[in-house]
Protein backbone atom coordinates (compact mmCIF):
# COMPACT_ATOMS: atom_id res chain seq x y z
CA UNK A 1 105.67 44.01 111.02
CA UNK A 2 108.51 45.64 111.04
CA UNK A 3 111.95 43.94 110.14
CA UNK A 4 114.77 42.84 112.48
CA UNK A 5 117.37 45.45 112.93
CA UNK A 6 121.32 44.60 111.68
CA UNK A 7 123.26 43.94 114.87
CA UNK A 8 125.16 46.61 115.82
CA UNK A 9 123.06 49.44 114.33
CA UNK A 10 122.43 52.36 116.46
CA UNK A 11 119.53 52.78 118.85
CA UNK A 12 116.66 54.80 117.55
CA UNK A 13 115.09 57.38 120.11
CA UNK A 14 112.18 59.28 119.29
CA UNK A 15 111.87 62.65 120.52
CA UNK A 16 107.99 63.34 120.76
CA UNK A 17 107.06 67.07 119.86
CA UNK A 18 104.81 69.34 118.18
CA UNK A 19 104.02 69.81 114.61
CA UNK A 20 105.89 73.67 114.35
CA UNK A 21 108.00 74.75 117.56
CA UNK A 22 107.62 78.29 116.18
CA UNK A 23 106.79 80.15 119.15
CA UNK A 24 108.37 78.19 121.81
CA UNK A 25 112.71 77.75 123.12
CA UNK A 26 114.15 74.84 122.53
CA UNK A 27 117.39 73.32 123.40
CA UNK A 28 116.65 69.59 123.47
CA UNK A 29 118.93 69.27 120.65
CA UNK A 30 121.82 70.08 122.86
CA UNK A 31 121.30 65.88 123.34
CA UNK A 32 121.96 64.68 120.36
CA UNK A 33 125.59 64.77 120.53
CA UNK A 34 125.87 63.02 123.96
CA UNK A 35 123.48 60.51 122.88
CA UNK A 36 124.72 59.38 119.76
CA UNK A 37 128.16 58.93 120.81
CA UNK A 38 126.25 56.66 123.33
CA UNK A 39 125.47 54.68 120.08
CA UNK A 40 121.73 56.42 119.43
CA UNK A 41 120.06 57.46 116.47
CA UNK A 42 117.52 60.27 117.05
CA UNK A 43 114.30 61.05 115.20
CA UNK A 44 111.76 64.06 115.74
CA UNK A 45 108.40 63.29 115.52
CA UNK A 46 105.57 64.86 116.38
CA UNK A 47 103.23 63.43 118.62
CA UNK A 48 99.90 63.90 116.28
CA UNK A 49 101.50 61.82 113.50
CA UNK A 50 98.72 58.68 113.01
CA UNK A 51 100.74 56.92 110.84
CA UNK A 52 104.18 56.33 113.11
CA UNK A 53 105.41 52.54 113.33
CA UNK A 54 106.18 53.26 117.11
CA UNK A 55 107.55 49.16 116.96
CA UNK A 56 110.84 51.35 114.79
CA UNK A 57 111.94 52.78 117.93
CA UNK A 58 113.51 51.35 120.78
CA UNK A 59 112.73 54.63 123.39
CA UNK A 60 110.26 57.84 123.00
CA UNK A 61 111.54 60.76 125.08
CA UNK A 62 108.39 63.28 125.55
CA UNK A 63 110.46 65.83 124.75
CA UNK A 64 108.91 68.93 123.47
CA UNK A 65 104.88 68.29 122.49
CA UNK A 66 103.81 71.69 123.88
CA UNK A 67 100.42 72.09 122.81
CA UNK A 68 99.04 68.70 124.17
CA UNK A 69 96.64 70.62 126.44
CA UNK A 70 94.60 71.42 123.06
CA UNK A 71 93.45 68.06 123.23
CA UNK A 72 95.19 66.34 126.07
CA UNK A 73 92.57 63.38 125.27
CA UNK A 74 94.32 62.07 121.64
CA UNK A 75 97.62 63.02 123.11
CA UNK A 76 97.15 60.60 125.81
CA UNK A 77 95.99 58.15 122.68
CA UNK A 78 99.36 58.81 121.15
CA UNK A 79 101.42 58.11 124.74
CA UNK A 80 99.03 54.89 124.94
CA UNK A 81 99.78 53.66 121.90
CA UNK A 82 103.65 54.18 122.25
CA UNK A 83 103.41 52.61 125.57
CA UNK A 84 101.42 49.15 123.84
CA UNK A 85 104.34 49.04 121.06
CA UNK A 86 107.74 47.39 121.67
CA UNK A 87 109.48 50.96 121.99
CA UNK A 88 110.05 52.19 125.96
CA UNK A 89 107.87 55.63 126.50
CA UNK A 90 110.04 57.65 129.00
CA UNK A 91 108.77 59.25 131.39
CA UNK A 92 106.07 56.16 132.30
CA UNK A 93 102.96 56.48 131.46
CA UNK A 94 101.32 55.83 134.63
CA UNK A 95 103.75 59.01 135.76
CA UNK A 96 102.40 61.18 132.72
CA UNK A 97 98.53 60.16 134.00
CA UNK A 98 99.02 61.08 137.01
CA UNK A 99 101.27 64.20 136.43
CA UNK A 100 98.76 65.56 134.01
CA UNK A 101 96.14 66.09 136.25
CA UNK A 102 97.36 68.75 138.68
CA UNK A 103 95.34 67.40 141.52
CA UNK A 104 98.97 65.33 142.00
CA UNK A 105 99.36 67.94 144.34
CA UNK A 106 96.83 67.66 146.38
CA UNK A 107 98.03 63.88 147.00
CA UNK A 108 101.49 65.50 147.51
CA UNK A 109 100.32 67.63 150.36
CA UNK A 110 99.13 64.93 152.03
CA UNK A 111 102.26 63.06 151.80
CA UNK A 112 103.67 65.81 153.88
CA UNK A 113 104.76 67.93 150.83
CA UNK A 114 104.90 72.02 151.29
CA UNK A 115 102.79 72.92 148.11
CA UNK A 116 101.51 76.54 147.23
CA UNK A 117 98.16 76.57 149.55
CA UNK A 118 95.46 75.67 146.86
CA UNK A 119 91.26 75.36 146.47
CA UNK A 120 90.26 72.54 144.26
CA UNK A 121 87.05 72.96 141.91
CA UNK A 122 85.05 70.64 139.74
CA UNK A 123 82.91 73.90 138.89
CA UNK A 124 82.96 77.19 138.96
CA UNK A 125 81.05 79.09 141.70
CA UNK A 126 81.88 83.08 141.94
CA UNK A 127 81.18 82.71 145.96
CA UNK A 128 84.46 80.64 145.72
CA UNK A 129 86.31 83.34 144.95
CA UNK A 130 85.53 85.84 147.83
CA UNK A 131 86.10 82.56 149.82
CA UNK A 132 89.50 82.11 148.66
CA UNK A 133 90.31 85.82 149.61
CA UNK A 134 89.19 85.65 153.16
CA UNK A 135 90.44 82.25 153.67
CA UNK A 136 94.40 82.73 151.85
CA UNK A 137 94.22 86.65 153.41
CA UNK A 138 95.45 87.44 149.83
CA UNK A 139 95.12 90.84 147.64
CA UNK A 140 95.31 88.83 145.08
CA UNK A 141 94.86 85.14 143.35
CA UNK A 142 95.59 83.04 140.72
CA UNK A 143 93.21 80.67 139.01
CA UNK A 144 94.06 77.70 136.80
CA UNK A 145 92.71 74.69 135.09
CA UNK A 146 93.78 71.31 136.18
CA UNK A 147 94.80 70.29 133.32
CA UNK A 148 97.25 72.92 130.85
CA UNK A 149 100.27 74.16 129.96
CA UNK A 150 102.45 77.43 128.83
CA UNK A 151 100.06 79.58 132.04
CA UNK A 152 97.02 78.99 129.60
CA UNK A 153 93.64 80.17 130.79
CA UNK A 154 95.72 81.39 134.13
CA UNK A 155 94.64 84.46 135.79
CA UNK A 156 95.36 86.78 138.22
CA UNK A 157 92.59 88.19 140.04
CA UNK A 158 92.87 91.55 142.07
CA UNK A 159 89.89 92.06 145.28
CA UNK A 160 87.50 92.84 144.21
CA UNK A 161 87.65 91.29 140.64
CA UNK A 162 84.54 92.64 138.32
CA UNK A 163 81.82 91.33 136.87
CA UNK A 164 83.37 91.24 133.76
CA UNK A 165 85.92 88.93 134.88
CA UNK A 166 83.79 87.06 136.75
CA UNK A 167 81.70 86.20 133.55
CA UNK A 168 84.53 85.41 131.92
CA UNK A 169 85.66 82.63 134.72
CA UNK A 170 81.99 81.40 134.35
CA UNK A 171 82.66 80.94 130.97
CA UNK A 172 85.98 79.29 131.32
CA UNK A 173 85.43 77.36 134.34
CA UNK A 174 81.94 76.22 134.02
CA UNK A 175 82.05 71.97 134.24
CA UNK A 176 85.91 72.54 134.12
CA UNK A 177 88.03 71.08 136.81
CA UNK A 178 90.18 74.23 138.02
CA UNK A 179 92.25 75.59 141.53
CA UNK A 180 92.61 78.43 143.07
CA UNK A 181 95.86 79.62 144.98
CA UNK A 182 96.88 83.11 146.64
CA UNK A 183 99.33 85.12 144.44
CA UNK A 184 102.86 84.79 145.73
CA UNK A 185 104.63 88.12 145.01
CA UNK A 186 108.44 86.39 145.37
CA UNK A 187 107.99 84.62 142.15
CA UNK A 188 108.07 88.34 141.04
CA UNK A 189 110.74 89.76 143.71
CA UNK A 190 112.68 86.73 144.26
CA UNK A 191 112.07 84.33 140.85
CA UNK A 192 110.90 80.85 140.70
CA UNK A 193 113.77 78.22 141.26
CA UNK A 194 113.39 75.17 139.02
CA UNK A 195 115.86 72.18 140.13
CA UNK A 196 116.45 69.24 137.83
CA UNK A 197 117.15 65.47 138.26
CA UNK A 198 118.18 63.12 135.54
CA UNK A 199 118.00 59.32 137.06
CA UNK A 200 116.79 60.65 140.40
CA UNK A 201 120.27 62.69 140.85
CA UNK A 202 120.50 66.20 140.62
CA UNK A 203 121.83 67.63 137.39
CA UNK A 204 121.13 71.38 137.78
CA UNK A 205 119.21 74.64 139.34
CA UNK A 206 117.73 77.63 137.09
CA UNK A 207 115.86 81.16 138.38
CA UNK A 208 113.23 82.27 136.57
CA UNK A 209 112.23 85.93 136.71
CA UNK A 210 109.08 87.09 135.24
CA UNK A 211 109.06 90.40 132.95
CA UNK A 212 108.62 93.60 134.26
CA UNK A 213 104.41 93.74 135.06
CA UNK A 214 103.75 89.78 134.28
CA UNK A 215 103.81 87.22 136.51
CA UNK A 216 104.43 84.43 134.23
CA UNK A 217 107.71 82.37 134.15
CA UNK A 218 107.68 80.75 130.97
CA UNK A 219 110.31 82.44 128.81
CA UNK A 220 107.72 82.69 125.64
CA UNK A 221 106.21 85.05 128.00
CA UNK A 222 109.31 86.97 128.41
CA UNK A 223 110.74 85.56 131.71
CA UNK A 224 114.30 85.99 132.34
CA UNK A 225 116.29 82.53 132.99
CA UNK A 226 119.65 82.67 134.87
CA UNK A 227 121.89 79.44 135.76
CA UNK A 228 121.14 79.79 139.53
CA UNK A 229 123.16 78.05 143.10
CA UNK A 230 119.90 76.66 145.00
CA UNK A 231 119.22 77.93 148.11
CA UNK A 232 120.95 75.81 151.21
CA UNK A 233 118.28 72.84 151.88
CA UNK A 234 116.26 73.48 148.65
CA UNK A 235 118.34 70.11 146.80
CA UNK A 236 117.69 68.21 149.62
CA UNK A 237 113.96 69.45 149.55
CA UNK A 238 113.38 68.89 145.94
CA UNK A 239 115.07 65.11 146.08
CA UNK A 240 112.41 64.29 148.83
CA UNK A 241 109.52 65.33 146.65
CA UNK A 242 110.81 63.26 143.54
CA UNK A 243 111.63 60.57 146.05
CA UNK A 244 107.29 60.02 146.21
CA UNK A 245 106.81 59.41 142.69
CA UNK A 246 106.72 55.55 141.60
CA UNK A 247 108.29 54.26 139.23
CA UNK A 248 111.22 56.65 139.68
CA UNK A 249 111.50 59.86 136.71
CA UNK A 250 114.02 59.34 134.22
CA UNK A 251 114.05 63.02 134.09
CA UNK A 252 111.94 65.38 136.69
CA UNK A 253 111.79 69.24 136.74
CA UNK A 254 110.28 70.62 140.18
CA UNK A 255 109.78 74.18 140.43
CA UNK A 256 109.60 76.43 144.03
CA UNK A 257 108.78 79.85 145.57
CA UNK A 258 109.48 80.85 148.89
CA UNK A 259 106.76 81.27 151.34
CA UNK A 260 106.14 85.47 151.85
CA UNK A 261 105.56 86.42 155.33
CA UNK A 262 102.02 85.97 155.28
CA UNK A 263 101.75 82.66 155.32
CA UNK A 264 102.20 80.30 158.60
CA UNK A 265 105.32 78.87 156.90
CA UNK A 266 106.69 81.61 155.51
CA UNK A 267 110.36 81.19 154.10
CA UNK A 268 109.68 77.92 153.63
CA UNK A 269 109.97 76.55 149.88
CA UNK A 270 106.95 75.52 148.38
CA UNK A 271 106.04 73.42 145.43
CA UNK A 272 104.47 75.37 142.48
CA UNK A 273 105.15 72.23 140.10
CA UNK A 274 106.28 69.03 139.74
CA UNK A 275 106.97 68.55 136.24
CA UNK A 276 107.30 65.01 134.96
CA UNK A 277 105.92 65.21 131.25
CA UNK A 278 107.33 67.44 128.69
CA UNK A 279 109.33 70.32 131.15
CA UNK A 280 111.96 72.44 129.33
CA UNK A 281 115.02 71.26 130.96
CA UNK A 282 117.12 74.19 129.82
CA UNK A 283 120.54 72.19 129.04
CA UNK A 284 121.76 75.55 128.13
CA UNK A 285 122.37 76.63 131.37
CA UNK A 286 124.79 73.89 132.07
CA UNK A 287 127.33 72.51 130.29
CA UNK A 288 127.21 69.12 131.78
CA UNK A 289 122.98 68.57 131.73
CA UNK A 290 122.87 67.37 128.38
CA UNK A 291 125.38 64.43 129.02
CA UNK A 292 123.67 63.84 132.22
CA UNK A 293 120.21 63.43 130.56
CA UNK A 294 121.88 61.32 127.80
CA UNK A 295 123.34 58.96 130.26
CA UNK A 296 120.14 58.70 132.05
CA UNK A 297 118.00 57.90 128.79
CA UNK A 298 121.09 55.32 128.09
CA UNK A 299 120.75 53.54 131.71
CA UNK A 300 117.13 53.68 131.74
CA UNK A 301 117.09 51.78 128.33
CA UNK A 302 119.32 49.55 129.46
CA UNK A 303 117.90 48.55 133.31
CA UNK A 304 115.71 46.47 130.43
């Protein structure tokens, strides 16, 4: 059991990561700073360490455990048993079972969200795929499991795609949940905007551009990331989504693409993702963010 705290100590607020954050960008620790003089004491520990007194820790902040979709299974054991200790797991857990599964978009679009138009699989079937061309009128599509991270196992498939690929899909896919979306070409010619909201208020907008001849946005992958002004309505637009998710985020990334002219509602915005787990917040591309987060943490902690 562990031992009653001095009054008047600091806080302790676990930041759950990864073992080595070798390959990934990091700024979470732009936080610190605001959140100690808020009277916190921060620890880094990573979220397959079996032997962590969780009960130590007052909050958990999934910060930066990027690999979970190796085995999204014991890292739901870890969130589980952080959420049966005494310490508060931020964001919810119910949030982080729901938001793992990316068939929360399919319950989004029927709450009247504008997602990216999407097929949802439990298998894979290689008629599906000349399906999804005729029906999305696309040259080309991306594929994706249900459950990942960091564009793993994502494809883009160009019409016709050949057998080769298609054996590899069958391989992939086969008894694994997955969807199947047309390619939008503005996250390549216009970016991906990714808008942030810290206590369900907006903190902050980015633009993510991919590298020349990818069409991933990640910045592992090369993507360029610019401090961006949203688009006129887009704030507004991404509040409305967040608005849908009970309990409320602490902290919420939702990324968008605008509609090309192919589709019925094109210009529009549409949700790509609605990232409520472990998102990069990229407090580097505002000065203010990281004492925005840090007050949120601090309130949510103490709403009791």
């Amino acid at each position: 059991m562990t031992s009653p705290r001095p009054v008047n100590t600091p806080r302790r607020c676990a930041y759950l990561t990864m073992d080595a954050l070798d390959d990934f960008v990091s700024d979470a620790d732009l936080t610190h700073e605001p959140l100690r003089a808020l009277g916190w004491d921060i620890r880094m520990v990573s979220w397959r360490a079996t032997d962590t007194d969780w009960d130590q820790f007052d909050l958990v902040y999934i910060c930066t455990p990027w690999d979970y979709q190796q085995d999204p299974g014991a890292f739901l054991d870890t969130l589980r048993a952080i959420h049966d200790s005494s310490a508060k797991l931020v964001n919810d857990l119910a949030i982080v079972e729901w938001n793992l599964d990316k068939r929360y978009l399919r319950e989004l679009e029927q709450l009247g969200v504008a997602i990216v138009p999407s097929q949802w699989h439990d298998d894979f079937d290689p008629h599906s795929i000349n399906q999804a061309f005729a029906e999305f009128g696309a040259e080309k599509l991306v594929i994706k499991p249900v459950v990942g991270a960091n564009a793993d196992d994502t494809f883009v498939l160009q019409h016709p795609p050949g057998p080769g690929m298609i054996a590899k899909l069958s391989r992939l896919f086969k008894d694994r949940p997955h969807f199947i979306q047309p390619f939008i070409d503005n996250v390549v010619t216009e970016g991906e905007f990714s808008l942030f909201f810290f206590g369900g208020k907006y903190s902050h907008t980015i633009l993510k551009t991919p590298e020349d001849g990818d069409f991933r946005t990640q910045e592992e992958h090369g993507s360029t990331i610019a401090a961006s002004t949203p688009p006129t309505g887009l704030v507004e637009t991404a509040a409305g989504v967040i608005a849908r998710v009970q309990p409320e985020p602490v902290y919420a990334r939702a990324d968008f693409v605008r509609a090309p002219g192919h589709l019925r509602n094109h210009g529009e915005f549409l949700l790509m993702e609605l990232e409520l787990i472990e998102p990069s917040l990229y407090f580097r591309t505002d000065p203010e963010s990281a004492a925005r987060f840090a007050r949120a943490l601090d309130a949510f902690m103490s709403a009791g």
